[in-house]
C-alpha atoms as a PDB file:
ATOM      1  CA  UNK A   1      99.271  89.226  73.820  1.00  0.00           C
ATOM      2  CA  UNK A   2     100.509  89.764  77.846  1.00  0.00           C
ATOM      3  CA  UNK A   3      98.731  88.004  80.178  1.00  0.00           C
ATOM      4  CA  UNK A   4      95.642  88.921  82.612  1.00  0.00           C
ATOM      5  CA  UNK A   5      96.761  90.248  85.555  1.00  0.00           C
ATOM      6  CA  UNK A   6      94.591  89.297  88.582  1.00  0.00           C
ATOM      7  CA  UNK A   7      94.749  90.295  92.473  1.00  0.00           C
ATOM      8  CA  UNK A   8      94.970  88.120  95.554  1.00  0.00           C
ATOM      9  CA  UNK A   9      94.893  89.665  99.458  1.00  0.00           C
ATOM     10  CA  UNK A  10      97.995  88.167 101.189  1.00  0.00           C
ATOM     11  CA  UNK A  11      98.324  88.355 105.147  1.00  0.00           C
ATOM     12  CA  UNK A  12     101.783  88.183 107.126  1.00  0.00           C
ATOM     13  CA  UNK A  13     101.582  88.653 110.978  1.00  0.00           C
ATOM     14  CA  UNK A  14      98.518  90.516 110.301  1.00  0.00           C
ATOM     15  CA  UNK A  15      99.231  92.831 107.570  1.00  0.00           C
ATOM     16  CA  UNK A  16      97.449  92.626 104.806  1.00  0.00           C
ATOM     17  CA  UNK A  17      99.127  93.383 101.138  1.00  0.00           C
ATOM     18  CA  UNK A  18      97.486  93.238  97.953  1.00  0.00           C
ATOM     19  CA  UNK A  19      99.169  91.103  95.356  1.00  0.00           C
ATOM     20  CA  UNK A  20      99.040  91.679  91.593  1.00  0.00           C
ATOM     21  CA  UNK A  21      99.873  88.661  89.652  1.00  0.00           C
ATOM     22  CA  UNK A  22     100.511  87.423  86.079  1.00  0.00           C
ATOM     23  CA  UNK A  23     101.154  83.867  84.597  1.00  0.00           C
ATOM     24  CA  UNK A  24      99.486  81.209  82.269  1.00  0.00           C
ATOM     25  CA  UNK A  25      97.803  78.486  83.265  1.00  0.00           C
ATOM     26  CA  UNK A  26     100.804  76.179  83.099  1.00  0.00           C
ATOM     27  CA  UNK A  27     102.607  78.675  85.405  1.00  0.00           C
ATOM     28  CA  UNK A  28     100.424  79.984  88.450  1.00  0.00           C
ATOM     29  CA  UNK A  29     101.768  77.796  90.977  1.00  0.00           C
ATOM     30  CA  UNK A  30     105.147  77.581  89.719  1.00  0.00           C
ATOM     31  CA  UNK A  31     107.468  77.798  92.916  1.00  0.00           C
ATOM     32  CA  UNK A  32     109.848  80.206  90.700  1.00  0.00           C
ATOM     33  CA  UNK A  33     108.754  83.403  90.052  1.00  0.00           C
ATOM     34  CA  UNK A  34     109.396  87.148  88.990  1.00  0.00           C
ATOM     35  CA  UNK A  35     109.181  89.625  91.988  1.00  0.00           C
ATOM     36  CA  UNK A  36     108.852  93.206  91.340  1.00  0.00           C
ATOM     37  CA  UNK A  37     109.265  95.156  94.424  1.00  0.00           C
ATOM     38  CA  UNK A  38     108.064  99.307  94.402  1.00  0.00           C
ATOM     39  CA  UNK A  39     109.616 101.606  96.345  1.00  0.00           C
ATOM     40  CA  UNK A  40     108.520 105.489  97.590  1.00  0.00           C
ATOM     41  CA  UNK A  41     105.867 106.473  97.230  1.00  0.00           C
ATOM     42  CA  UNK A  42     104.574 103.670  94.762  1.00  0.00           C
ATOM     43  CA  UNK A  43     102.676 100.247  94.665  1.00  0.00           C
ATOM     44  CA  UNK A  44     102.521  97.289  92.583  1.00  0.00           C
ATOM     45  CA  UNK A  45     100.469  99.257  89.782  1.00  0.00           C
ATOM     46  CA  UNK A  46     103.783 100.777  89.069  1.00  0.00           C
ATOM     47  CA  UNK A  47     104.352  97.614  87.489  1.00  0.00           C
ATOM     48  CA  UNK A  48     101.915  97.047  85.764  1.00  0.00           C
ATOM     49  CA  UNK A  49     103.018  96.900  81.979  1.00  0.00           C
ATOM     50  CA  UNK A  50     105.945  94.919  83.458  1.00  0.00           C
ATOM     51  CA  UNK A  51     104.410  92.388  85.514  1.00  0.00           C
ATOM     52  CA  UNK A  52     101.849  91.299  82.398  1.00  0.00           C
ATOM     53  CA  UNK A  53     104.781  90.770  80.491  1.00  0.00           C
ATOM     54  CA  UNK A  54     106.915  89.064  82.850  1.00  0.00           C
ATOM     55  CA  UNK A  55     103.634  86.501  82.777  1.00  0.00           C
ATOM     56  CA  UNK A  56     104.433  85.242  79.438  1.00  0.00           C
ATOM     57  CA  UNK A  57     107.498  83.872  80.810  1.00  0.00           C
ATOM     58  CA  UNK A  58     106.409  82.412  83.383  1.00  0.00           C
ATOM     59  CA  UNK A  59     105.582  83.219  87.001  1.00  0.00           C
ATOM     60  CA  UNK A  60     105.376  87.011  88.067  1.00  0.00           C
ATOM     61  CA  UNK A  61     103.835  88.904  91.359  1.00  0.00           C
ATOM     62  CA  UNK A  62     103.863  92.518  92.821  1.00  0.00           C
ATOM     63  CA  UNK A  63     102.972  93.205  96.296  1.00  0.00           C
ATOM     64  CA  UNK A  64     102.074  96.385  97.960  1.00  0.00           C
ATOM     65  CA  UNK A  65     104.171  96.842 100.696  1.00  0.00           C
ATOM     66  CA  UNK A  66     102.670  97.863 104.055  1.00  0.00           C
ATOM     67  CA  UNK A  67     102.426 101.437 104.290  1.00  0.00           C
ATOM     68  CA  UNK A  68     101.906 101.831 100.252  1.00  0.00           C
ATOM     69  CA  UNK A  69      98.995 101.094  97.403  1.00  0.00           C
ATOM     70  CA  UNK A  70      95.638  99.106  98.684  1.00  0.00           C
ATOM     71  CA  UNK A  71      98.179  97.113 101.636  1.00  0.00           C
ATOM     72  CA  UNK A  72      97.209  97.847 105.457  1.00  0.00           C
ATOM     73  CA  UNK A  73      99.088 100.489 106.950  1.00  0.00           C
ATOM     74  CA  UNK A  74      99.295  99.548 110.934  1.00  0.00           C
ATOM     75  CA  UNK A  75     100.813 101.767 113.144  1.00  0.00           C
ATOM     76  CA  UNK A  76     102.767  98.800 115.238  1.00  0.00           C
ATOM     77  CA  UNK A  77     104.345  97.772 111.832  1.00  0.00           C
ATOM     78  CA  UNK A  78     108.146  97.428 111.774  1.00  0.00           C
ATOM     79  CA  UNK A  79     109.118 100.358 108.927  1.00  0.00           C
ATOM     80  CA  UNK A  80     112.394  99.405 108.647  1.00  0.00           C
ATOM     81  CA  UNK A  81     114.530  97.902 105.565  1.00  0.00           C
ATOM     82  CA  UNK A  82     114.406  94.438 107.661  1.00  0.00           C
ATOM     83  CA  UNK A  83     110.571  94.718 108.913  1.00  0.00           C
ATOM     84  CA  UNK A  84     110.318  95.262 104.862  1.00  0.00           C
ATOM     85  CA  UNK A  85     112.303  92.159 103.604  1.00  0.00           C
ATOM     86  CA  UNK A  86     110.311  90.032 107.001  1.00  0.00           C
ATOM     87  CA  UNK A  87     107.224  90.434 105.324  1.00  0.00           C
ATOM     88  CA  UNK A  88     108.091  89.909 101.680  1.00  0.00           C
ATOM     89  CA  UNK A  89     110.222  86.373 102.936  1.00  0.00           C
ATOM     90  CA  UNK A  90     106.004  86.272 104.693  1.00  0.00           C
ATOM     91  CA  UNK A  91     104.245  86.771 100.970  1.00  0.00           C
ATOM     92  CA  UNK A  92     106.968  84.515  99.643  1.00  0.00           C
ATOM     93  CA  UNK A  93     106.264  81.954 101.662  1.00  0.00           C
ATOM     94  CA  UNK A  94     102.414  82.001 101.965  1.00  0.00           C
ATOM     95  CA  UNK A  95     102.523  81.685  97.947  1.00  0.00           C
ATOM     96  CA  UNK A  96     104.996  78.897  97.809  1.00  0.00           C
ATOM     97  CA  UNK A  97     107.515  80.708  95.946  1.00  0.00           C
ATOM     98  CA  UNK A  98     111.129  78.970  96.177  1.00  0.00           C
ATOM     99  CA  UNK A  99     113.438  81.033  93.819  1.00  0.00           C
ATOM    100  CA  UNK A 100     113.179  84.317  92.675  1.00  0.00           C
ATOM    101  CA  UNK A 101     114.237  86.727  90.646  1.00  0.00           C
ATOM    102  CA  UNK A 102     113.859  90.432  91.598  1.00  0.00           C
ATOM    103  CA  UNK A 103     113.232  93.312  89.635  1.00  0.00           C
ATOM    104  CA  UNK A 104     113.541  96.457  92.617  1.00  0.00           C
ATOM    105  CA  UNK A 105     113.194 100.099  92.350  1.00  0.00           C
ATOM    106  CA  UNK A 106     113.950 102.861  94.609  1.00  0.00           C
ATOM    107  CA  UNK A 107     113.367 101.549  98.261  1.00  0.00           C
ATOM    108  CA  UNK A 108     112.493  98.568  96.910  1.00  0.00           C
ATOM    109  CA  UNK A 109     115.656  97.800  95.886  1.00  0.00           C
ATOM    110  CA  UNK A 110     117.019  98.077  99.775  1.00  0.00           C
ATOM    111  CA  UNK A 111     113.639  95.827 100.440  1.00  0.00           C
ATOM    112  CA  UNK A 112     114.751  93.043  98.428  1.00  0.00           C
ATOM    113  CA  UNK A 113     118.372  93.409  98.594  1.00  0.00           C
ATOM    114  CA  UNK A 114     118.018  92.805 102.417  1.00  0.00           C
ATOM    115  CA  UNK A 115     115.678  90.148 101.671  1.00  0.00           C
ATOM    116  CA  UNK A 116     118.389  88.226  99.141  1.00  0.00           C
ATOM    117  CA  UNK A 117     120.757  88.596 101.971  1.00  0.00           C
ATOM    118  CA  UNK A 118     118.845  86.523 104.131  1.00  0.00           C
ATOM    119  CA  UNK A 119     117.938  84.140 101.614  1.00  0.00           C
ATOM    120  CA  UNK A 120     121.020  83.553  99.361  1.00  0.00           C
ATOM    121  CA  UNK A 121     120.178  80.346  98.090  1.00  0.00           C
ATOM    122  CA  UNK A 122     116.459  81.947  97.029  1.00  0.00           C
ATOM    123  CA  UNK A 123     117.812  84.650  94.518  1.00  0.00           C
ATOM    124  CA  UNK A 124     117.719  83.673  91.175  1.00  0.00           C
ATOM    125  CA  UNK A 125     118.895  87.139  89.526  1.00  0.00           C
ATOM    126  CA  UNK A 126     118.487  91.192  90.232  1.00  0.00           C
ATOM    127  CA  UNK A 127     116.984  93.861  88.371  1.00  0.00           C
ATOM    128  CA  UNK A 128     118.088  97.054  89.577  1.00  0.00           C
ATOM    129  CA  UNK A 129     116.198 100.417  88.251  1.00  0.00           C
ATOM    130  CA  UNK A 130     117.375 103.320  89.359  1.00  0.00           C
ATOM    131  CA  UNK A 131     118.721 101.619  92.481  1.00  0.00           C
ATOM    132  CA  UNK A 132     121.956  99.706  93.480  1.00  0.00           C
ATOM    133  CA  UNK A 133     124.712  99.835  95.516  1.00  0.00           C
ATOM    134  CA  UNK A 134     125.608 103.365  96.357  1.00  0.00           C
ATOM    135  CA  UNK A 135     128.648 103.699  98.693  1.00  0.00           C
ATOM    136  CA  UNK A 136     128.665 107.209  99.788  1.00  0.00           C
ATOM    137  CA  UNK A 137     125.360 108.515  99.480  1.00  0.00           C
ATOM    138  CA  UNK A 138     123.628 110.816 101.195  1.00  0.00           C
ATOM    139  CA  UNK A 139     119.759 111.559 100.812  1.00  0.00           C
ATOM    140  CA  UNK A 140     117.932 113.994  98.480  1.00  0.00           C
ATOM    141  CA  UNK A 141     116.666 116.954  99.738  1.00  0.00           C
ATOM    142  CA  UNK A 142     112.763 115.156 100.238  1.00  0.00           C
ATOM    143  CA  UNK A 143     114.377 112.378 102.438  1.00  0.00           C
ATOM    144  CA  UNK A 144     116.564 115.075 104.645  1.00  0.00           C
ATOM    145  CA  UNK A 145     112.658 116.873 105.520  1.00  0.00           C
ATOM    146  CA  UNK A 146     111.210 113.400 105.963  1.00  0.00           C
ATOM    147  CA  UNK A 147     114.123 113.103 108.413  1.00  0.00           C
ATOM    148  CA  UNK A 148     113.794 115.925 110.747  1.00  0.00           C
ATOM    149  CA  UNK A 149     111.302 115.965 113.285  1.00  0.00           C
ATOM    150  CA  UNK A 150     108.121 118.535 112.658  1.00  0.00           C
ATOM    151  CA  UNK A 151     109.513 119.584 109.936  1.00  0.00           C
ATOM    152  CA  UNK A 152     108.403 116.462 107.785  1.00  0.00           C
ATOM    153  CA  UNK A 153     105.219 115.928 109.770  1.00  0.00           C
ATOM    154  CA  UNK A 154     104.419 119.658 108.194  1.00  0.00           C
ATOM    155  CA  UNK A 155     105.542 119.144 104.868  1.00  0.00           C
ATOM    156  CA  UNK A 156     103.326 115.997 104.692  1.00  0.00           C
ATOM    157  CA  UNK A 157     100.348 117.813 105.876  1.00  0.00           C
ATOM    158  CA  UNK A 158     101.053 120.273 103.746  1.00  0.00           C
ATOM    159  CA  UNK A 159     101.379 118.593  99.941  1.00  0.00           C
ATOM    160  CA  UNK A 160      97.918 118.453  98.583  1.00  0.00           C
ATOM    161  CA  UNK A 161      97.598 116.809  94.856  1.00  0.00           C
ATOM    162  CA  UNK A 162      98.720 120.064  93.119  1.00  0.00           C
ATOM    163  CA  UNK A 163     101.623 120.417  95.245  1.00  0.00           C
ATOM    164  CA  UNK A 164     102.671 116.813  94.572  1.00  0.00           C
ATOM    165  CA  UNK A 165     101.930 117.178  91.096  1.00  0.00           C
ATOM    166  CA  UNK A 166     104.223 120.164  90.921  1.00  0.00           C
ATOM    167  CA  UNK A 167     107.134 118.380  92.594  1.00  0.00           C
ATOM    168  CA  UNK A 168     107.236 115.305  91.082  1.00  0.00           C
ATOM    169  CA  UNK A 169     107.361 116.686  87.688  1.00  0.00           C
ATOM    170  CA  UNK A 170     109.795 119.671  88.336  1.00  0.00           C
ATOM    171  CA  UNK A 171     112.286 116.856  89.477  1.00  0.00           C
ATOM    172  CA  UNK A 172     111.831 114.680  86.134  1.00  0.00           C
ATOM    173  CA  UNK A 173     113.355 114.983  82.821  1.00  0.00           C
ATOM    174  CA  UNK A 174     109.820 115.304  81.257  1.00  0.00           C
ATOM    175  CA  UNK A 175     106.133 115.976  83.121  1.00  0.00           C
ATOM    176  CA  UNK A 176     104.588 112.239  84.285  1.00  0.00           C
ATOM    177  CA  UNK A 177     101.424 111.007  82.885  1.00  0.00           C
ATOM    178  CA  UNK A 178      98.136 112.880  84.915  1.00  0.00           C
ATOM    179  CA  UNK A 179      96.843 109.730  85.467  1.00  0.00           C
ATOM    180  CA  UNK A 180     100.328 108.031  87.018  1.00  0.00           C
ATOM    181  CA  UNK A 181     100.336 110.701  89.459  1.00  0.00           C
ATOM    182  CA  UNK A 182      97.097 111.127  90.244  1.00  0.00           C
ATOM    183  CA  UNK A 183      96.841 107.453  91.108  1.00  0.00           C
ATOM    184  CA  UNK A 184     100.268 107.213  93.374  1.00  0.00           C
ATOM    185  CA  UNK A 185      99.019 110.747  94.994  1.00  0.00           C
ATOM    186  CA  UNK A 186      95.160 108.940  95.745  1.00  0.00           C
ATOM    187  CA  UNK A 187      97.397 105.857  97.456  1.00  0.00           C
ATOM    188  CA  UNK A 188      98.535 108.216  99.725  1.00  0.00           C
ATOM    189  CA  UNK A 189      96.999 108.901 102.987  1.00  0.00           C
ATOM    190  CA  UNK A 190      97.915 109.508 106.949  1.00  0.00           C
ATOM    191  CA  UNK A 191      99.093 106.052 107.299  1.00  0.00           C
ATOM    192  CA  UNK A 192     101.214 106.382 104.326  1.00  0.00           C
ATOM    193  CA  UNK A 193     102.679 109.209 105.396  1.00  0.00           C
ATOM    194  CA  UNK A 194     103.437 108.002 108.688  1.00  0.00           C
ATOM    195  CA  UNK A 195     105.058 105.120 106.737  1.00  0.00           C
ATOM    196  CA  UNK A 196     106.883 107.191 105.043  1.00  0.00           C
ATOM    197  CA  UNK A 197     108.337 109.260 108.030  1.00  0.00           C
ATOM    198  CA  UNK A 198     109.065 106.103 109.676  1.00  0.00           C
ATOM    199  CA  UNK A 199     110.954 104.368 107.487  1.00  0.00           C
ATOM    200  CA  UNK A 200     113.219 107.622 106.555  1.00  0.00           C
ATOM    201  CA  UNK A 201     114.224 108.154 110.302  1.00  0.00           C
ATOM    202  CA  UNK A 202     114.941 104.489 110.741  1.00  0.00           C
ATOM    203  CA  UNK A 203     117.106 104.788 107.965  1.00  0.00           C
ATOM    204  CA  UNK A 204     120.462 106.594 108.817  1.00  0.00           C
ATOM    205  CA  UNK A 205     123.048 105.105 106.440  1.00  0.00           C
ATOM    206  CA  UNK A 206     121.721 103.690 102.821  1.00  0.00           C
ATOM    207  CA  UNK A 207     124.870 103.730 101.325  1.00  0.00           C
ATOM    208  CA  UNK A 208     126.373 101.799 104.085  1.00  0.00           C
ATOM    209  CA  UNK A 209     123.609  99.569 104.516  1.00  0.00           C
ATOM    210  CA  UNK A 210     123.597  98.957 100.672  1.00  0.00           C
ATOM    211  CA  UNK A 211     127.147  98.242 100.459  1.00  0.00           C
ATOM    212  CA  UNK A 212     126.951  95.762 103.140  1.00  0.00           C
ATOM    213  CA  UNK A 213     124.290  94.062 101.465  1.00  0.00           C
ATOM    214  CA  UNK A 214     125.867  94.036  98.045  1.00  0.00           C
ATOM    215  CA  UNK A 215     129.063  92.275 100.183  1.00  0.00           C
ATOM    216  CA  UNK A 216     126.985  89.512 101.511  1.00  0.00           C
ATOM    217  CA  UNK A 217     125.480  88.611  97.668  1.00  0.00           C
ATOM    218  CA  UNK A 218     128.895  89.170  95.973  1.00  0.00           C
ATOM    219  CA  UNK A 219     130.122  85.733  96.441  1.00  0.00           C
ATOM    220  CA  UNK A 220     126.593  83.820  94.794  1.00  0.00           C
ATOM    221  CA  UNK A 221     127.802  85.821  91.052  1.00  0.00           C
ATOM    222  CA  UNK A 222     124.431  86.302  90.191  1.00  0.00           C
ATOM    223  CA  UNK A 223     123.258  87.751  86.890  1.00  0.00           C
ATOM    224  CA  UNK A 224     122.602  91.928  87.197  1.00  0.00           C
ATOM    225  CA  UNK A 225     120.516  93.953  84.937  1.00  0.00           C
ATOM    226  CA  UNK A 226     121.043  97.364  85.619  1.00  0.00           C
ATOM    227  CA  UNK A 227     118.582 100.324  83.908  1.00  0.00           C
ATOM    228  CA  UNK A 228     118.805 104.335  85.320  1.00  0.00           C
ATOM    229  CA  UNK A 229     117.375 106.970  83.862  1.00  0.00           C
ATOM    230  CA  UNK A 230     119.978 109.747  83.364  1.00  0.00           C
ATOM    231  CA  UNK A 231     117.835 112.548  84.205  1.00  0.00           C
ATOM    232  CA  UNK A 232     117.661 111.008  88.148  1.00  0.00           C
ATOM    233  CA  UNK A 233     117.730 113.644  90.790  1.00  0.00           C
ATOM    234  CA  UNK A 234     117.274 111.557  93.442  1.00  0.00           C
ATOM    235  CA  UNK A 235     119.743 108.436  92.898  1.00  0.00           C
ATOM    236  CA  UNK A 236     122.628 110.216  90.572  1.00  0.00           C
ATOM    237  CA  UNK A 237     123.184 108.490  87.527  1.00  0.00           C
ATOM    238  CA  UNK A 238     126.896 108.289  88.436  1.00  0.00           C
ATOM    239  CA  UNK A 239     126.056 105.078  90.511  1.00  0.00           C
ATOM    240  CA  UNK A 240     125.006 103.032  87.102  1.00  0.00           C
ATOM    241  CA  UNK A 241     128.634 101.837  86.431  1.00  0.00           C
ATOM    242  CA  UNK A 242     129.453 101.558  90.606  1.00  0.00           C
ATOM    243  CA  UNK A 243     127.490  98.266  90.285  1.00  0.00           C
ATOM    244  CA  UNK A 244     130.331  96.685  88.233  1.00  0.00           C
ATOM    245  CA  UNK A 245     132.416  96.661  91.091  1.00  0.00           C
ATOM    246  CA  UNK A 246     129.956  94.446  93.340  1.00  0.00           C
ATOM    247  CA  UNK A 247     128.653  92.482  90.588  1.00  0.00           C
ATOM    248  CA  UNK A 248     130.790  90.314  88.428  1.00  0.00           C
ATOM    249  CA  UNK A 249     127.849  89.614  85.742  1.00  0.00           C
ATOM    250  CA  UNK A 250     126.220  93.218  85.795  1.00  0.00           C
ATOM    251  CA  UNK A 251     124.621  94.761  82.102  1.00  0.00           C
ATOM    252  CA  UNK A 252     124.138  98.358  82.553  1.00  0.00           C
ATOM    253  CA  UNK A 253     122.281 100.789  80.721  1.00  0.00           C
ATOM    254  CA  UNK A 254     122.216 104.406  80.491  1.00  0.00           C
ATOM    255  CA  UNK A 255     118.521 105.956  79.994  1.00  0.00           C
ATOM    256  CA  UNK A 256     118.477 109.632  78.192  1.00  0.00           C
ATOM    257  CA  UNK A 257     115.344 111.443  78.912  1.00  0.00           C
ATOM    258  CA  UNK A 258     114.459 108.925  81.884  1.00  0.00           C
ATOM    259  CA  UNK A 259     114.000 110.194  85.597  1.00  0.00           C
ATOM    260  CA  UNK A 260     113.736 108.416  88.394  1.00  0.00           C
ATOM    261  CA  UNK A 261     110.514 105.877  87.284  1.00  0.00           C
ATOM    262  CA  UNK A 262     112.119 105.111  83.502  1.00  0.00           C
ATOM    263  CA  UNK A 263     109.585 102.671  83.178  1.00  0.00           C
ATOM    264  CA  UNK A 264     106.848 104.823  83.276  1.00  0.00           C
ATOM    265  CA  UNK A 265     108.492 107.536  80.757  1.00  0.00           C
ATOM    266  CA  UNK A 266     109.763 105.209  78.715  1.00  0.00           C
ATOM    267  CA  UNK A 267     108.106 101.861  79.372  1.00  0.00           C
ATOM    268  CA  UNK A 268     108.376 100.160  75.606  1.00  0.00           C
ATOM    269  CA  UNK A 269     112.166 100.994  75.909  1.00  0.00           C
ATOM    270  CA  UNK A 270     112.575  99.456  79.403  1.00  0.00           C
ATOM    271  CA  UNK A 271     110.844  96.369  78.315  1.00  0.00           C
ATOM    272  CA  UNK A 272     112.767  95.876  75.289  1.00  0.00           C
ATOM    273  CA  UNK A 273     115.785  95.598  78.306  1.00  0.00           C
ATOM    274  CA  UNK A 274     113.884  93.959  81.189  1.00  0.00           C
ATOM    275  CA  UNK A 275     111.997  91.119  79.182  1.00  0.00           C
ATOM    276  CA  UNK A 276     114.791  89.649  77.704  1.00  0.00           C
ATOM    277  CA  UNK A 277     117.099  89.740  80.515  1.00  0.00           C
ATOM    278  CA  UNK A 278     114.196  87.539  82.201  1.00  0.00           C
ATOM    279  CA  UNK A 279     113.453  85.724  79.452  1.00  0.00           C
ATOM    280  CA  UNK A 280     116.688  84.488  79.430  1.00  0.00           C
ATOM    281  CA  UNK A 281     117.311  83.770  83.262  1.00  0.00           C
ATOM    282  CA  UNK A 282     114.244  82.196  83.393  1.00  0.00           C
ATOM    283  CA  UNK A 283     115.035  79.689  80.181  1.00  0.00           C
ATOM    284  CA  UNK A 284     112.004  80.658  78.110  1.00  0.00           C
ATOM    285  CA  UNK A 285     111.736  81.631  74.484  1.00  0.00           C
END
């Protein structure tokens, strides 16, 4: 049996995010916890499955980062990777947890890399999905319209749901489940999509900026899980075994038939890797 799941509002400077989180009794205030971070276009329902799980174990949370999910979506906020990792170190703090250990996917993973960099002694361990270190990358074709003026303000007015179902499932392996993306297509509105733009154009250099990271977190040898789904047309698979070379105790795996969200088309198989990887950093049975 996983444990409930429950919801708590969480303010930083202002912004609201929603919280999702997961623990037993003994565990709720525990100051070490499991963080799942989403990335683009998602939310901390993404997580869902995960996150109850992760509660048997002990601690576990999911925010909704500004911009994203049931979180506010301000114009003034700072949609950057380091206005992102400011307000998670802000939800952190305002739910007194100490150490962590992240589980990231997508942008999330430059979210809470950047946050780990600023907070070395806080990181615990890293989940990577679908996300990592990626020296030489340049964005997909989505981030490169995002990117250029007018063009990505039409292309966001322009993707209704059928439209978004049609292009998330022509770049996957296998078509999503109608509910997962009629949910992450609902979470969207103007604010989001200004989010969205924002964040794209601050962002120049990922693979720079996530080799840089991945320089400043070599030295604390922390324990790696890596999971990408092979089918990936956003984040080549090729960058699944590039992790070994920044992290000296990195497990990677492989994912046939998995896109860019493996856990939600395969979720039983990621959690057969993800729950014991935590189960074990974390010291429970």
């Amino acid at each position: 049996m996983t444990t409930e799941i429950t919801t708590r509002d969480v303010v930083v400077s202002g912004v609201r995010s929603l919280v999702r989180m997961s623990a037993s009794k003994a565990n709720e205030h525990a100051q070490t916890a499991v963080v799942f971070v989403h990335g683009n276009p998602g939310s901390s329902e993404d997580w869902t499955d995960l996150l109850a799980r992760a509660g048997e174990l002990g601690r576990a949370i999911a925010p909704d980062m500004p911009g994203y999910g049931k979180a506010d979506r301000p114009e003034t906020f700072d949609y950057t990777v380091t206005g992102y990792a400011r307000h998670l170190a802000g939800i952190l703090s305002q739910l007194g947890i100490e150490r962590v250990h992240l589980v990231l996917h997508d942008f999330g993973g430059l979210w809470g890399l950047a946050w780990a960099a600023e907070h070395p002694q806080a990181v615990a361990s890293v989940t990577l999905v679908n996300l990592g270190v990626l020296p030489g990358y340049r964005w997909h074709k989505y981030a490169r319209i995002w990117r250029t003026p007018v063009i990505g303000e039409l292309f966001q007015l322009l993707s209704g749901r059928s439209a978004f179902r049609m292009m998330l499932n022509s770049e996957n392996p296998k078509p999503f489940p109608l509910a997962f993306v009629d949910r992450m297509f609902d979470d969207v509105n103007a604010g989001t999509k200004r989010a969205i733009l924002k964040l794209y154009r601050a962002t120049d250099d990922p693979g720079g900026m996530s080799v840089e990271l991945a320089g400043r977190l070599q030295s604390l040898q922390l324990p790696v899980l890596v999971l990408w789904g092979k089918g990936d047309k956003f984040l080549p698979y090729r960058y699944a075994e590039e992790q070994r070379k920044y992290f000296p105790d990195v497990e990677v795996h492989l994912l046939e038939g998995c896109g860019h969200w493996p856990f939600i088309d395969e979720p039983e198989r990621c959690a057969q890797l993800i729950v014991p990887f935590l189960a074990k950093q974390l010291g429970a049975p």
